[in-house]
N, C-alpha and C. Protein backbone atom coordinates (compact mmCIF):
# COMPACT_ATOMS: atom_id res chain seq x y z
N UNK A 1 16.03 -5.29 14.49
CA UNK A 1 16.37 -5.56 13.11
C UNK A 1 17.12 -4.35 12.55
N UNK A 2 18.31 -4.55 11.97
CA UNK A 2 19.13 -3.44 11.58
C UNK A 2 18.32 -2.87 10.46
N UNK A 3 18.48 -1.64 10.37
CA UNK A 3 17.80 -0.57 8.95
C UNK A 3 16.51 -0.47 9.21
N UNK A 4 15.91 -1.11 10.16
CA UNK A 4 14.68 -0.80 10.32
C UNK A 4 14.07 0.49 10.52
N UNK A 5 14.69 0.89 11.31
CA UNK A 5 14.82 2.31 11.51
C UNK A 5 14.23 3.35 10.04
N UNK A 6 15.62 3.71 9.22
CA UNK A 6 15.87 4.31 8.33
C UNK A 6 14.53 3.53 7.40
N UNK A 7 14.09 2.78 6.89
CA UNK A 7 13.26 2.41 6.13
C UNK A 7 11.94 2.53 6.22
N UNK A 8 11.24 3.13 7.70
CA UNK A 8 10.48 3.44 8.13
C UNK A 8 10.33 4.81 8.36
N UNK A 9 11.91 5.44 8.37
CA UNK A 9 11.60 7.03 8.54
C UNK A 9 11.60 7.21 6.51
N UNK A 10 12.00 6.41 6.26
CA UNK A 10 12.21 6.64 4.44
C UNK A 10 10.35 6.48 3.83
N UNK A 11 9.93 5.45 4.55
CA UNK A 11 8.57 5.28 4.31
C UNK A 11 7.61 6.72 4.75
N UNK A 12 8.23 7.45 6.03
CA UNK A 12 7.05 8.49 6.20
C UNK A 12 7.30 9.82 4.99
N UNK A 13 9.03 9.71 5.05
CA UNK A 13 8.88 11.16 4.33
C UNK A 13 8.22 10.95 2.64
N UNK A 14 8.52 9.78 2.51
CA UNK A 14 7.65 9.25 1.01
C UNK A 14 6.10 10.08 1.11
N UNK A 15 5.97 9.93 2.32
CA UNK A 15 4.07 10.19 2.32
C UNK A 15 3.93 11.40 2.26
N UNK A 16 5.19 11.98 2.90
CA UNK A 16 5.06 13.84 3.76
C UNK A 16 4.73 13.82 4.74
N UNK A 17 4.56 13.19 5.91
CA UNK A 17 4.14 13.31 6.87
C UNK A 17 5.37 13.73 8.02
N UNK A 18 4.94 14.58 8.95
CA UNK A 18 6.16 14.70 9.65
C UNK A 18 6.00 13.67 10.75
N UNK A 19 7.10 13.51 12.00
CA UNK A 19 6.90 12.44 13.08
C UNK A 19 5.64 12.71 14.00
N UNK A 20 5.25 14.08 14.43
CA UNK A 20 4.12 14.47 14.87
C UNK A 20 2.93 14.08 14.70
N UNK A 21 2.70 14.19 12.82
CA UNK A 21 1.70 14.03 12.06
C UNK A 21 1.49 12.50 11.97
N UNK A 22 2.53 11.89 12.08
CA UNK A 22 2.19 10.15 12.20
C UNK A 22 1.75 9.44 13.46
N UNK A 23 2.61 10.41 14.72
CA UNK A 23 1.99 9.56 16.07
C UNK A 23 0.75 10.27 16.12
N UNK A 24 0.38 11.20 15.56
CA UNK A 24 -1.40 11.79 15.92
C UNK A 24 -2.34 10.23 14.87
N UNK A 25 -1.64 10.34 14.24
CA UNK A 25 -2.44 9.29 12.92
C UNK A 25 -2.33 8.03 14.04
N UNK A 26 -1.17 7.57 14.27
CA UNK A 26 -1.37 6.34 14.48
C UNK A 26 -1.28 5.84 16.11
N UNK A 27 -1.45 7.08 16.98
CA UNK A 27 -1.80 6.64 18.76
C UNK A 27 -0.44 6.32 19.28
N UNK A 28 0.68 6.04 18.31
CA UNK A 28 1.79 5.94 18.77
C UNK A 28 2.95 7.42 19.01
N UNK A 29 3.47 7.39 20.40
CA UNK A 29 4.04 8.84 20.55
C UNK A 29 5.10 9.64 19.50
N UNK A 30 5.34 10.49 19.66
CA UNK A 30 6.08 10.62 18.52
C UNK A 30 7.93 10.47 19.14
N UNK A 31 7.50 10.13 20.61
CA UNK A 31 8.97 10.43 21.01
C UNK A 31 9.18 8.68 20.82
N UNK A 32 8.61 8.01 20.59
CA UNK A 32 8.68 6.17 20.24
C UNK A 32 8.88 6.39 18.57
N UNK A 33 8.06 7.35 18.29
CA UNK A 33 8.33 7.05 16.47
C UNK A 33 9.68 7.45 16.03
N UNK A 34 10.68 8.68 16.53
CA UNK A 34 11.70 8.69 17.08
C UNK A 34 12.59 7.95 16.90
N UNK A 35 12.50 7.24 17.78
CA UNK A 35 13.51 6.21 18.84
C UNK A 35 13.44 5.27 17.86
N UNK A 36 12.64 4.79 17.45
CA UNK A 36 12.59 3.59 16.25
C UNK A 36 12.98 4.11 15.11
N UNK A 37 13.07 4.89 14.33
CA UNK A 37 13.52 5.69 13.40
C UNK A 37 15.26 6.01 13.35
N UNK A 38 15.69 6.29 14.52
CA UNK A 38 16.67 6.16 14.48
C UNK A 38 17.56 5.22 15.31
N UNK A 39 16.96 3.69 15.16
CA UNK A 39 17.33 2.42 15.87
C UNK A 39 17.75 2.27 16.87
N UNK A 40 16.94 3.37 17.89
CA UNK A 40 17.35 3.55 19.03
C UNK A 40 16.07 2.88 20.35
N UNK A 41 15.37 2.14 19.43
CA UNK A 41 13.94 1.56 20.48
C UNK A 41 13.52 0.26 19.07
N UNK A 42 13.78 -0.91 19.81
CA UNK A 42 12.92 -2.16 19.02
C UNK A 42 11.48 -1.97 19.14
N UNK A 43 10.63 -1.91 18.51
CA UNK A 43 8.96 -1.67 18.12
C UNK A 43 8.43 -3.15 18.92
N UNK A 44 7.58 -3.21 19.58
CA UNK A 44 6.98 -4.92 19.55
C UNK A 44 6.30 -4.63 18.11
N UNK A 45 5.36 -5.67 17.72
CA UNK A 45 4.41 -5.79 16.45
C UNK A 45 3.78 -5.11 16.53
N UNK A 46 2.82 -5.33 17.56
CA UNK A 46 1.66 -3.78 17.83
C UNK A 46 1.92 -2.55 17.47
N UNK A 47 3.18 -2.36 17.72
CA UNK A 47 3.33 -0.51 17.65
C UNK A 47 4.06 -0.78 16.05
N UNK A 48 4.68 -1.14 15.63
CA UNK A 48 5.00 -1.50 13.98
C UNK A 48 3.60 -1.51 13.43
N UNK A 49 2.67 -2.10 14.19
CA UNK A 49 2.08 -2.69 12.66
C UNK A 49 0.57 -1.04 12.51
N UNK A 50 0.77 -0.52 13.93
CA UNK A 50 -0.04 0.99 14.50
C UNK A 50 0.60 2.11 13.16
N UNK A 51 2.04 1.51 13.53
CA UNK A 51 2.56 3.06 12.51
C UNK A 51 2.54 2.58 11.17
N UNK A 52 2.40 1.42 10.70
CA UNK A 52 2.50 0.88 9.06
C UNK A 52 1.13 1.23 8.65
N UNK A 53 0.20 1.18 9.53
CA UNK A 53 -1.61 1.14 9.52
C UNK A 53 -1.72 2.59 9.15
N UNK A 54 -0.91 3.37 9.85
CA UNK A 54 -1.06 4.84 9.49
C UNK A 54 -0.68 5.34 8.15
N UNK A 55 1.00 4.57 7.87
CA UNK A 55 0.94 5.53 6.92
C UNK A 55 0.78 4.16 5.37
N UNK A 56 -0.40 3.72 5.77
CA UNK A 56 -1.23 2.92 3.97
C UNK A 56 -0.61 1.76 3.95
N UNK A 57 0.20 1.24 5.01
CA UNK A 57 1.08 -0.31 4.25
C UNK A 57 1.01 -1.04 5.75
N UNK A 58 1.02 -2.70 5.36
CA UNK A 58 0.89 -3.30 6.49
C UNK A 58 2.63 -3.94 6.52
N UNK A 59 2.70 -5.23 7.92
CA UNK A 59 4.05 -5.35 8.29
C UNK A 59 4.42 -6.64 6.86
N UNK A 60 3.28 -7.37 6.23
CA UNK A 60 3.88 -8.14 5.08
C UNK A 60 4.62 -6.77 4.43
N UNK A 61 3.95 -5.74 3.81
CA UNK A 61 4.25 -4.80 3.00
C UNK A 61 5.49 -4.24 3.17
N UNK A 62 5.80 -4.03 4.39
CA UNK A 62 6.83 -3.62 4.91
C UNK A 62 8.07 -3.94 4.69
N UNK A 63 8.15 -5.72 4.64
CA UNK A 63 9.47 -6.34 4.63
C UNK A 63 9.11 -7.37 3.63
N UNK A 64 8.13 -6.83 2.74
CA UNK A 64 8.35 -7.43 1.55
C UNK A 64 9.51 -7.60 0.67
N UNK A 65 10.48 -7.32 0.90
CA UNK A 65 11.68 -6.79 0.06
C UNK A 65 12.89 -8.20 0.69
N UNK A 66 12.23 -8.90 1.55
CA UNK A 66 12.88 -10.02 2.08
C UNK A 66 12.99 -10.98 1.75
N UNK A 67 13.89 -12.02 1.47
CA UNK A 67 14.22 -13.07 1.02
C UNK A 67 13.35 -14.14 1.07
N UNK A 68 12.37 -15.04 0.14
CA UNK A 68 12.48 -16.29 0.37
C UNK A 68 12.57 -17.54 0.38
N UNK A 69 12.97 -18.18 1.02
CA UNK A 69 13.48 -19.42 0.67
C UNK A 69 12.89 -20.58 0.94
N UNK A 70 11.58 -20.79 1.16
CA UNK A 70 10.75 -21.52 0.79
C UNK A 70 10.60 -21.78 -0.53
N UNK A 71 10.15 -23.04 -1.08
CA UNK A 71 9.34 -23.46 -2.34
C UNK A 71 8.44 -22.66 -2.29
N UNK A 72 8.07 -22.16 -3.55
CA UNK A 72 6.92 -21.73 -3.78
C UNK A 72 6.31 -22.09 -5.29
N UNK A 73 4.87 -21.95 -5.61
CA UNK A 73 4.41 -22.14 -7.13
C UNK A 73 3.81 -21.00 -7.81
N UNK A 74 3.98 -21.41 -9.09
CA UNK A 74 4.14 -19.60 -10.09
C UNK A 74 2.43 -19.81 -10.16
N UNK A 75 1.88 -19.95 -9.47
CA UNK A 75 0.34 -20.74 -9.35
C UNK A 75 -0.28 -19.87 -8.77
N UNK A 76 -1.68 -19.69 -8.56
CA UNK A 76 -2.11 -19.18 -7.22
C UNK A 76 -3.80 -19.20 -7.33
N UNK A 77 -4.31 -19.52 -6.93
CA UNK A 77 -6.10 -19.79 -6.62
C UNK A 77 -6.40 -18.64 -6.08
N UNK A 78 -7.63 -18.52 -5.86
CA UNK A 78 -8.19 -17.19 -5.18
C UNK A 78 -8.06 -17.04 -4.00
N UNK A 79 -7.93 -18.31 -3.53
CA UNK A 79 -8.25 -18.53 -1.88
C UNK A 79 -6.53 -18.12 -1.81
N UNK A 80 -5.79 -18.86 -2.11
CA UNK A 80 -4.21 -18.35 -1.86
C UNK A 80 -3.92 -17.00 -1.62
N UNK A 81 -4.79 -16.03 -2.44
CA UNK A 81 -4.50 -14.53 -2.26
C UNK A 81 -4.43 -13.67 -1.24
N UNK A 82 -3.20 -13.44 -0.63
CA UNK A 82 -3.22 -12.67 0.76
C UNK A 82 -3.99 -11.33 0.81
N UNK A 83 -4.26 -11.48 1.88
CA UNK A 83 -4.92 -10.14 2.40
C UNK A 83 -3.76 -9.39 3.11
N UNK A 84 -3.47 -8.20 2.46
CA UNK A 84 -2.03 -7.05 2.82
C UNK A 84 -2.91 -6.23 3.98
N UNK A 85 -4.14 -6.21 3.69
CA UNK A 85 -4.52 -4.56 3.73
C UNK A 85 -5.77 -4.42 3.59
N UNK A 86 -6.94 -4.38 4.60
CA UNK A 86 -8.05 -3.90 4.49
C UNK A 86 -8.03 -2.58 5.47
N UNK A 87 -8.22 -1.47 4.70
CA UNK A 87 -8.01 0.09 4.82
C UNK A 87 -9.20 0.67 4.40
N UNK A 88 -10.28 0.93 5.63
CA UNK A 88 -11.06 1.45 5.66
C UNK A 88 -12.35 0.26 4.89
N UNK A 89 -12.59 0.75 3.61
CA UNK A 89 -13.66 -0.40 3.22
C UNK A 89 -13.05 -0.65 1.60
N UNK A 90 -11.77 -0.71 1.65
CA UNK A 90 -11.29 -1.13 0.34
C UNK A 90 -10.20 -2.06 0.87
N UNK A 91 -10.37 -3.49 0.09
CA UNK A 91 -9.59 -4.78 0.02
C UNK A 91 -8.32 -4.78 -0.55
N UNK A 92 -6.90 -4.87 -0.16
CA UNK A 92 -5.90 -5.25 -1.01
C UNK A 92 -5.62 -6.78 -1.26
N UNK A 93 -5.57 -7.65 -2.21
CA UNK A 93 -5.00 -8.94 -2.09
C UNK A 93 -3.83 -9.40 -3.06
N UNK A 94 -2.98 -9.53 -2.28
CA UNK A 94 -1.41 -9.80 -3.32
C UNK A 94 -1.84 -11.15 -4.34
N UNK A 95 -1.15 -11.08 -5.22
CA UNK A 95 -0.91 -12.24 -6.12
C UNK A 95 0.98 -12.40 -5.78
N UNK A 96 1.27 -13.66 -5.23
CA UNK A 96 2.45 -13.98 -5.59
C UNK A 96 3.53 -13.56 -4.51
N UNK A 97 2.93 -13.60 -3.41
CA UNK A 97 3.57 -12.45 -1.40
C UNK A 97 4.75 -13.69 -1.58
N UNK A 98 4.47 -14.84 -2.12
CA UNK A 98 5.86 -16.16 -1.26
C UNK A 98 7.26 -15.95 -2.89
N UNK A 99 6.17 -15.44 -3.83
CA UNK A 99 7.99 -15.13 -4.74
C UNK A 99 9.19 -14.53 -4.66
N UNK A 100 10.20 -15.77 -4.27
CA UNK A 100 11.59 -15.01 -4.17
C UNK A 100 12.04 -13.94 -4.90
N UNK A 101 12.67 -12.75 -4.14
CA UNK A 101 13.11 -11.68 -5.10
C UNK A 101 11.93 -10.92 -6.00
N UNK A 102 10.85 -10.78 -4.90
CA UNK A 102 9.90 -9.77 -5.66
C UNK A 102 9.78 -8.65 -5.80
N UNK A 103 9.99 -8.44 -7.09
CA UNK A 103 9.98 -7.09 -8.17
C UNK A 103 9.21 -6.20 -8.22
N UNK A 104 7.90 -7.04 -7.81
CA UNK A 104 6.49 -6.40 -8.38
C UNK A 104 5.66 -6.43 -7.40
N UNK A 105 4.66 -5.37 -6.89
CA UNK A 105 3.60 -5.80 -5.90
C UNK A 105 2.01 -5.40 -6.85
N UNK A 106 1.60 -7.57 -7.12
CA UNK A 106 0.14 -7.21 -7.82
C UNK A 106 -0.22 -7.69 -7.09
N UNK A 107 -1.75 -6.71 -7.28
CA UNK A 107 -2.73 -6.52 -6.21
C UNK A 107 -4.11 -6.63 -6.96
N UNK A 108 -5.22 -7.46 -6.68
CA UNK A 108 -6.47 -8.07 -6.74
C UNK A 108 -6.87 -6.72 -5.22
N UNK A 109 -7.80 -5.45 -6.12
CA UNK A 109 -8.48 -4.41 -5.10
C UNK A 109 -9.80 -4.46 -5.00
N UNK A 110 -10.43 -4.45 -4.21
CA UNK A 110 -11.71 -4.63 -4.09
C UNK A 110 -12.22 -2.89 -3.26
N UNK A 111 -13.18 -2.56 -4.07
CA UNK A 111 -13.28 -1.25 -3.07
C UNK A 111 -14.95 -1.16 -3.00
N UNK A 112 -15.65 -1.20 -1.72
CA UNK A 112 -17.00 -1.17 -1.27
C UNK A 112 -17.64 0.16 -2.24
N UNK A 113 -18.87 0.21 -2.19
CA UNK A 113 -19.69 1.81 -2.79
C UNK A 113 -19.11 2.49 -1.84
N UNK A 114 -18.50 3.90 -2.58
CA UNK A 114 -18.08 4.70 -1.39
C UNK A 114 -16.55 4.30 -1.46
N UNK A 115 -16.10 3.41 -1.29
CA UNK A 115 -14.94 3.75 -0.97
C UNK A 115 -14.06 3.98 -1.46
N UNK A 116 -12.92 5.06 -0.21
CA UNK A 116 -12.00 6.14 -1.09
C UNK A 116 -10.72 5.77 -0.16
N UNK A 117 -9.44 6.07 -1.50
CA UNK A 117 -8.68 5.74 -0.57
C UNK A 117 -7.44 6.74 0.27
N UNK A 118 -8.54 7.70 0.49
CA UNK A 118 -8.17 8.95 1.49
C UNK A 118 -7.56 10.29 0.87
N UNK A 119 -6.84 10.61 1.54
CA UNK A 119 -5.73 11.91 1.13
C UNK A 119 -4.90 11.22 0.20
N UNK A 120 -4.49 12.30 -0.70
CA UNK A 120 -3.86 11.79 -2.27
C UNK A 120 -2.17 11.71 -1.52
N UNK A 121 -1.49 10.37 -2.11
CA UNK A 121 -0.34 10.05 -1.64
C UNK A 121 0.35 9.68 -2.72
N UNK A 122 1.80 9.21 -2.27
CA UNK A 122 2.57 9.20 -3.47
C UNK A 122 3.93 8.55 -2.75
N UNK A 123 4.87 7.44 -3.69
CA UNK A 123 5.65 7.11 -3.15
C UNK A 123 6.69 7.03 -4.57
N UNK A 124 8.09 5.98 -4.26
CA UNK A 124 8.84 5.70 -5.29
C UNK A 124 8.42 4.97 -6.42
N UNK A 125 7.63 4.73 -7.53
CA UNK A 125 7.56 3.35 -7.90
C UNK A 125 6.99 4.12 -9.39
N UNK A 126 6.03 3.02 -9.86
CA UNK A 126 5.46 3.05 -11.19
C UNK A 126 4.64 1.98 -10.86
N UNK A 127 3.26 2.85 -11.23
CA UNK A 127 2.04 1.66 -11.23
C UNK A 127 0.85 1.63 -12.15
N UNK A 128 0.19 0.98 -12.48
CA UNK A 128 -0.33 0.42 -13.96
C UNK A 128 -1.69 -0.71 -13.02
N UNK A 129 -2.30 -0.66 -13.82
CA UNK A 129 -3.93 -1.18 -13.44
C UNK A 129 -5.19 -1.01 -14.11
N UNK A 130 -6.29 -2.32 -14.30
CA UNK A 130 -7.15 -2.25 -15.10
C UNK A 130 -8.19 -2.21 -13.95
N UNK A 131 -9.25 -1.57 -14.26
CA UNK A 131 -10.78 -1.70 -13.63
C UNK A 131 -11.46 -2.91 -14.56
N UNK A 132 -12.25 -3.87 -13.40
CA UNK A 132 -12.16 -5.27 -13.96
C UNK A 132 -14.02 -5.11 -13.84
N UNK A 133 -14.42 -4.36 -12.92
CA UNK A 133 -15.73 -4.06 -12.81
C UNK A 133 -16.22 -2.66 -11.62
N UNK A 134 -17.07 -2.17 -12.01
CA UNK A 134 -17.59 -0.81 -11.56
C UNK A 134 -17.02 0.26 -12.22
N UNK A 135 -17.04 1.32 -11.77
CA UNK A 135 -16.22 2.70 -11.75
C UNK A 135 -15.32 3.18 -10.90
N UNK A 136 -14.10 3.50 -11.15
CA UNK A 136 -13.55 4.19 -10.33
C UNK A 136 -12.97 5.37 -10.33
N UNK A 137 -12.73 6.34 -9.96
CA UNK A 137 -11.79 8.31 -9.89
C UNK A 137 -10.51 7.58 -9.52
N UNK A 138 -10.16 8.28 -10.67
CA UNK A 138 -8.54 8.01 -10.22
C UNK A 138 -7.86 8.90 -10.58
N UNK A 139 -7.81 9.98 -9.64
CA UNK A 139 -6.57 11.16 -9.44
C UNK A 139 -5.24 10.88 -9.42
N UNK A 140 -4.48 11.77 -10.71
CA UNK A 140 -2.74 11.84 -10.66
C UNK A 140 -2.51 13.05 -11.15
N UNK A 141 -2.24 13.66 -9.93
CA UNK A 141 -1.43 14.49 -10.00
C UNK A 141 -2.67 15.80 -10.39
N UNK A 142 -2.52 16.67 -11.20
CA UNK A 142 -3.56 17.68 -11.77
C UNK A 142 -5.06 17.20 -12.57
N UNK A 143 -4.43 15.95 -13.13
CA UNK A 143 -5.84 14.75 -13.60
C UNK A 143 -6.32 13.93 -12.70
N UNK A 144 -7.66 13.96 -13.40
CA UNK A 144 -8.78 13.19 -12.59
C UNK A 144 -9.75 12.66 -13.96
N UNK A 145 -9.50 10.84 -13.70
CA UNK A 145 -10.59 10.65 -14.74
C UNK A 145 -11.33 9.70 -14.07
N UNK A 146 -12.67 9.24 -14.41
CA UNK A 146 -13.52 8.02 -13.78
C UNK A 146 -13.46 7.04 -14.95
N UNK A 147 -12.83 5.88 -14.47
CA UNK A 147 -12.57 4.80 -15.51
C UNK A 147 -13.39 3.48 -15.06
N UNK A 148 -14.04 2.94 -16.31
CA UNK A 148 -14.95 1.93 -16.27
C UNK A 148 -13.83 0.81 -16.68
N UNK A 149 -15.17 -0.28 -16.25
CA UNK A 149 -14.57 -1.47 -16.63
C UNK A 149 -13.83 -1.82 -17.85
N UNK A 150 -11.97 -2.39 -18.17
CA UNK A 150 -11.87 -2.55 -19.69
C UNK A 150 -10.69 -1.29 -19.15
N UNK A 151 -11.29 0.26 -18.29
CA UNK A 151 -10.19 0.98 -18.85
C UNK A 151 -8.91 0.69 -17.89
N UNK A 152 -7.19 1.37 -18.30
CA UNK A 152 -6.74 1.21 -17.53
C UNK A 152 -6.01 3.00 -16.88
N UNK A 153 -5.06 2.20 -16.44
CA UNK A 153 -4.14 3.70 -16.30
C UNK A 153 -2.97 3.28 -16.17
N UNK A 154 -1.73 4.12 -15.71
CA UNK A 154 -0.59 3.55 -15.68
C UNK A 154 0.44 5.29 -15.50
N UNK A 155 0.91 5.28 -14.42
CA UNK A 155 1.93 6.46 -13.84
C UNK A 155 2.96 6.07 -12.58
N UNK A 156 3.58 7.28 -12.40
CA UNK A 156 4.77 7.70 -11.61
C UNK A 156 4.49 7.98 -10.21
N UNK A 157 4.33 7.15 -9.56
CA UNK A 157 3.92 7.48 -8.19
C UNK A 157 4.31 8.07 -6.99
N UNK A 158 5.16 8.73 -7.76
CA UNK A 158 5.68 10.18 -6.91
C UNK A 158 5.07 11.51 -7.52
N UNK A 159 3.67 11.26 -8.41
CA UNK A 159 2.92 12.12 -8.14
C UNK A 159 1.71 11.32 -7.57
N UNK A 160 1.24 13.26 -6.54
CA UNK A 160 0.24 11.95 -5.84
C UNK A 160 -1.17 11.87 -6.93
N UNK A 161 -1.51 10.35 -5.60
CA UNK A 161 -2.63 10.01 -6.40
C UNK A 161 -3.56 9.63 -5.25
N UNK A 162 -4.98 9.19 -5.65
CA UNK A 162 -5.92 8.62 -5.07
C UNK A 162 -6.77 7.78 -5.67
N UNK A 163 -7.63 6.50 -5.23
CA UNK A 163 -8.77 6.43 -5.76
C UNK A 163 -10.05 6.33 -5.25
N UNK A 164 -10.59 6.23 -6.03
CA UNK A 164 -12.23 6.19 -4.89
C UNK A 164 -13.22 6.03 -5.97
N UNK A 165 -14.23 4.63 -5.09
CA UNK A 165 -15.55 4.32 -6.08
C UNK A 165 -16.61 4.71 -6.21
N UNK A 166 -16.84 5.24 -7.50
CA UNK A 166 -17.96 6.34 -7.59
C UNK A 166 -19.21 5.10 -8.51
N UNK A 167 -18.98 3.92 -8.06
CA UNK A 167 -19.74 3.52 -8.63
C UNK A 167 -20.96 2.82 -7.81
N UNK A 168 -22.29 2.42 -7.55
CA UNK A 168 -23.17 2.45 -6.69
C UNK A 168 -22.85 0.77 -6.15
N UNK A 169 -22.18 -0.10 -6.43
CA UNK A 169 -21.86 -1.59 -6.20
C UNK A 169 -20.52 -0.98 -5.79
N UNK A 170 -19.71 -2.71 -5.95
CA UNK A 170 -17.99 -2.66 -5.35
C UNK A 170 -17.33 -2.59 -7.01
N UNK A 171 -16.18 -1.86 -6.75
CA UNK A 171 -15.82 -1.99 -7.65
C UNK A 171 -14.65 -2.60 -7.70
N UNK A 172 -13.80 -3.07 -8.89
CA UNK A 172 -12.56 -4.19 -8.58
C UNK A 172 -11.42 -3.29 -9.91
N UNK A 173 -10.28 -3.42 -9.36
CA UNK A 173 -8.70 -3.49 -10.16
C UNK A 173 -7.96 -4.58 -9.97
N UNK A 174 -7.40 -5.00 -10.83
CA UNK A 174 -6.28 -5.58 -10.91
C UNK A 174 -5.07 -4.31 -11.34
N UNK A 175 -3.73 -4.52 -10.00
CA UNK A 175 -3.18 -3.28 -10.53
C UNK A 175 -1.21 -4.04 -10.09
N UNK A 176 -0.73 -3.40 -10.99
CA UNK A 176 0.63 -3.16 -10.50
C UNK A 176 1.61 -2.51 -10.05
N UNK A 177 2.73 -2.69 -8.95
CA UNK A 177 3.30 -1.89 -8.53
C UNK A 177 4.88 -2.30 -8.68
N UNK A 178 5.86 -1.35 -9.23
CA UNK A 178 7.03 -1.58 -9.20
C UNK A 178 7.83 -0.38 -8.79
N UNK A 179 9.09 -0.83 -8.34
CA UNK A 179 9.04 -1.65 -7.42
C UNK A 179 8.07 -1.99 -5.97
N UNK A 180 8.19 -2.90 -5.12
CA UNK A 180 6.67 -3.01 -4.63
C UNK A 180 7.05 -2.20 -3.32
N UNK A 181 6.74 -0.96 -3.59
CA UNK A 181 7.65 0.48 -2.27
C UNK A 181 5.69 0.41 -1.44
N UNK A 182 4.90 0.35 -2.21
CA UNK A 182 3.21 0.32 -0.98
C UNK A 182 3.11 -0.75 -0.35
C-alpha cells in the first residue's frame, strides 16, 4: 500500500520513540521496522498489527482516514460499538468506525480498577471528554487532576498526557478526538 510507509514512521515519531525503541516494544526487528517505513518491505497483518499494538493504535485506527463507501446509519446501539483497542485492562469502543470522511474519533472507554494508560504520550489532534462514572487522573502536560463523574477536560494533544483509574470499580469516558490521529 503506497504511504504506508511514511504514515507509520509519522505515527512513531508522534510518540518519540526511536526504530530501536519500537522493535524492543513490539518483537518486531528493527531492520523490518525499517524496511516498512521506508516502503521498502510489505508488512503481512501480524507484523502491522505487532507494531500498531506497540505504539497505542490498532490496524482499524490506522487506516481510519479511509474512504467509505458503504451505506451506513447516523445510528448506533451498544452492541454496534467497535472494539479498536483493548490495551492492557482499559476498553476503547468507537462510535461511528463505518462514517464516510471521518473527522472525529469518539470513543465509549472503559478502564478496569487500576487501570493506566501507561507512559504519558502525545500526538497531533485536540481531545475533549466527560467521566460518565468512577474517577479518573488525567495528566496534561505539567497538570494532573482526578476528575469525577459530570467532570470533563478538553486539550492539545501534543502535550503529553495519560490516564489512569484511581477509582476502586471501572471507570467510564466518553471522549473525543480530532482529528482521529489515535
Amino acid at each position: 500500500m503506497p504511504q504506508l510507509g511514511s504514515k507509520l514512521r509519522e505515527l512513531r515519531r508522534r510518540r518519540n520513540l526511536g526504530v530501536r525503541e519500537l522493535a524492543a516494544r513490539s518483537g518486531i526487528s528493527h531492520s523490518t521496522i525499517s524496511l516498512i517505513e521506508r516502503d521498502r518491505m510489505s508488512p503481512s497483518v501480524d507484523t502491522l498489527g505487532a507494531v500498531l499494538d506497540a505504539l497505542g493504535t490498532t490496524l482499524i485506527g490506522f487506516f481510519s482516514d479511509l474512504q467509505s463507501s458503504l451505506p451506513y446509519s447516523p445510528f448506533y446501539a451498544a452492541a454496534d460499538l467497535v472494539e479498536i483497542g483493548k490495551i492492557k485492562t482499559i476498553s476503547y469502543r468507537v462510535i461511528g468506525l463505518d462514517h464516510p470522511n471521518r473527522q472525529l474519533l469518539m470513543l465509549h472507554e472503559r478502564y478496569a480498577p487500576g487501570a493506566d494508560s501507561g507512559e504519558e504520550f502525545s500526538h497531533a489532534a485536540q481531545e475533549a471528554g466527560m467521566v460518565l462514572s468512577g474517577m479518573v487522573e488525567v495528566s496534561v502536560g505539567n497538570q494532573k487532576r482526578i476528575l469525577q463523574s459530570g467532570d470533563g477536560y478538553y486539550f492539545d494533544s501534543r502535550l503529553p498526557h495519560r490516564f489512569r483509574n484511581v477509582h476502586d470499580g471501572r471507570s467510564e469516558i466518553l471522549s473525543a478526538i480530532t482529528p482521529p490521529t489515535y
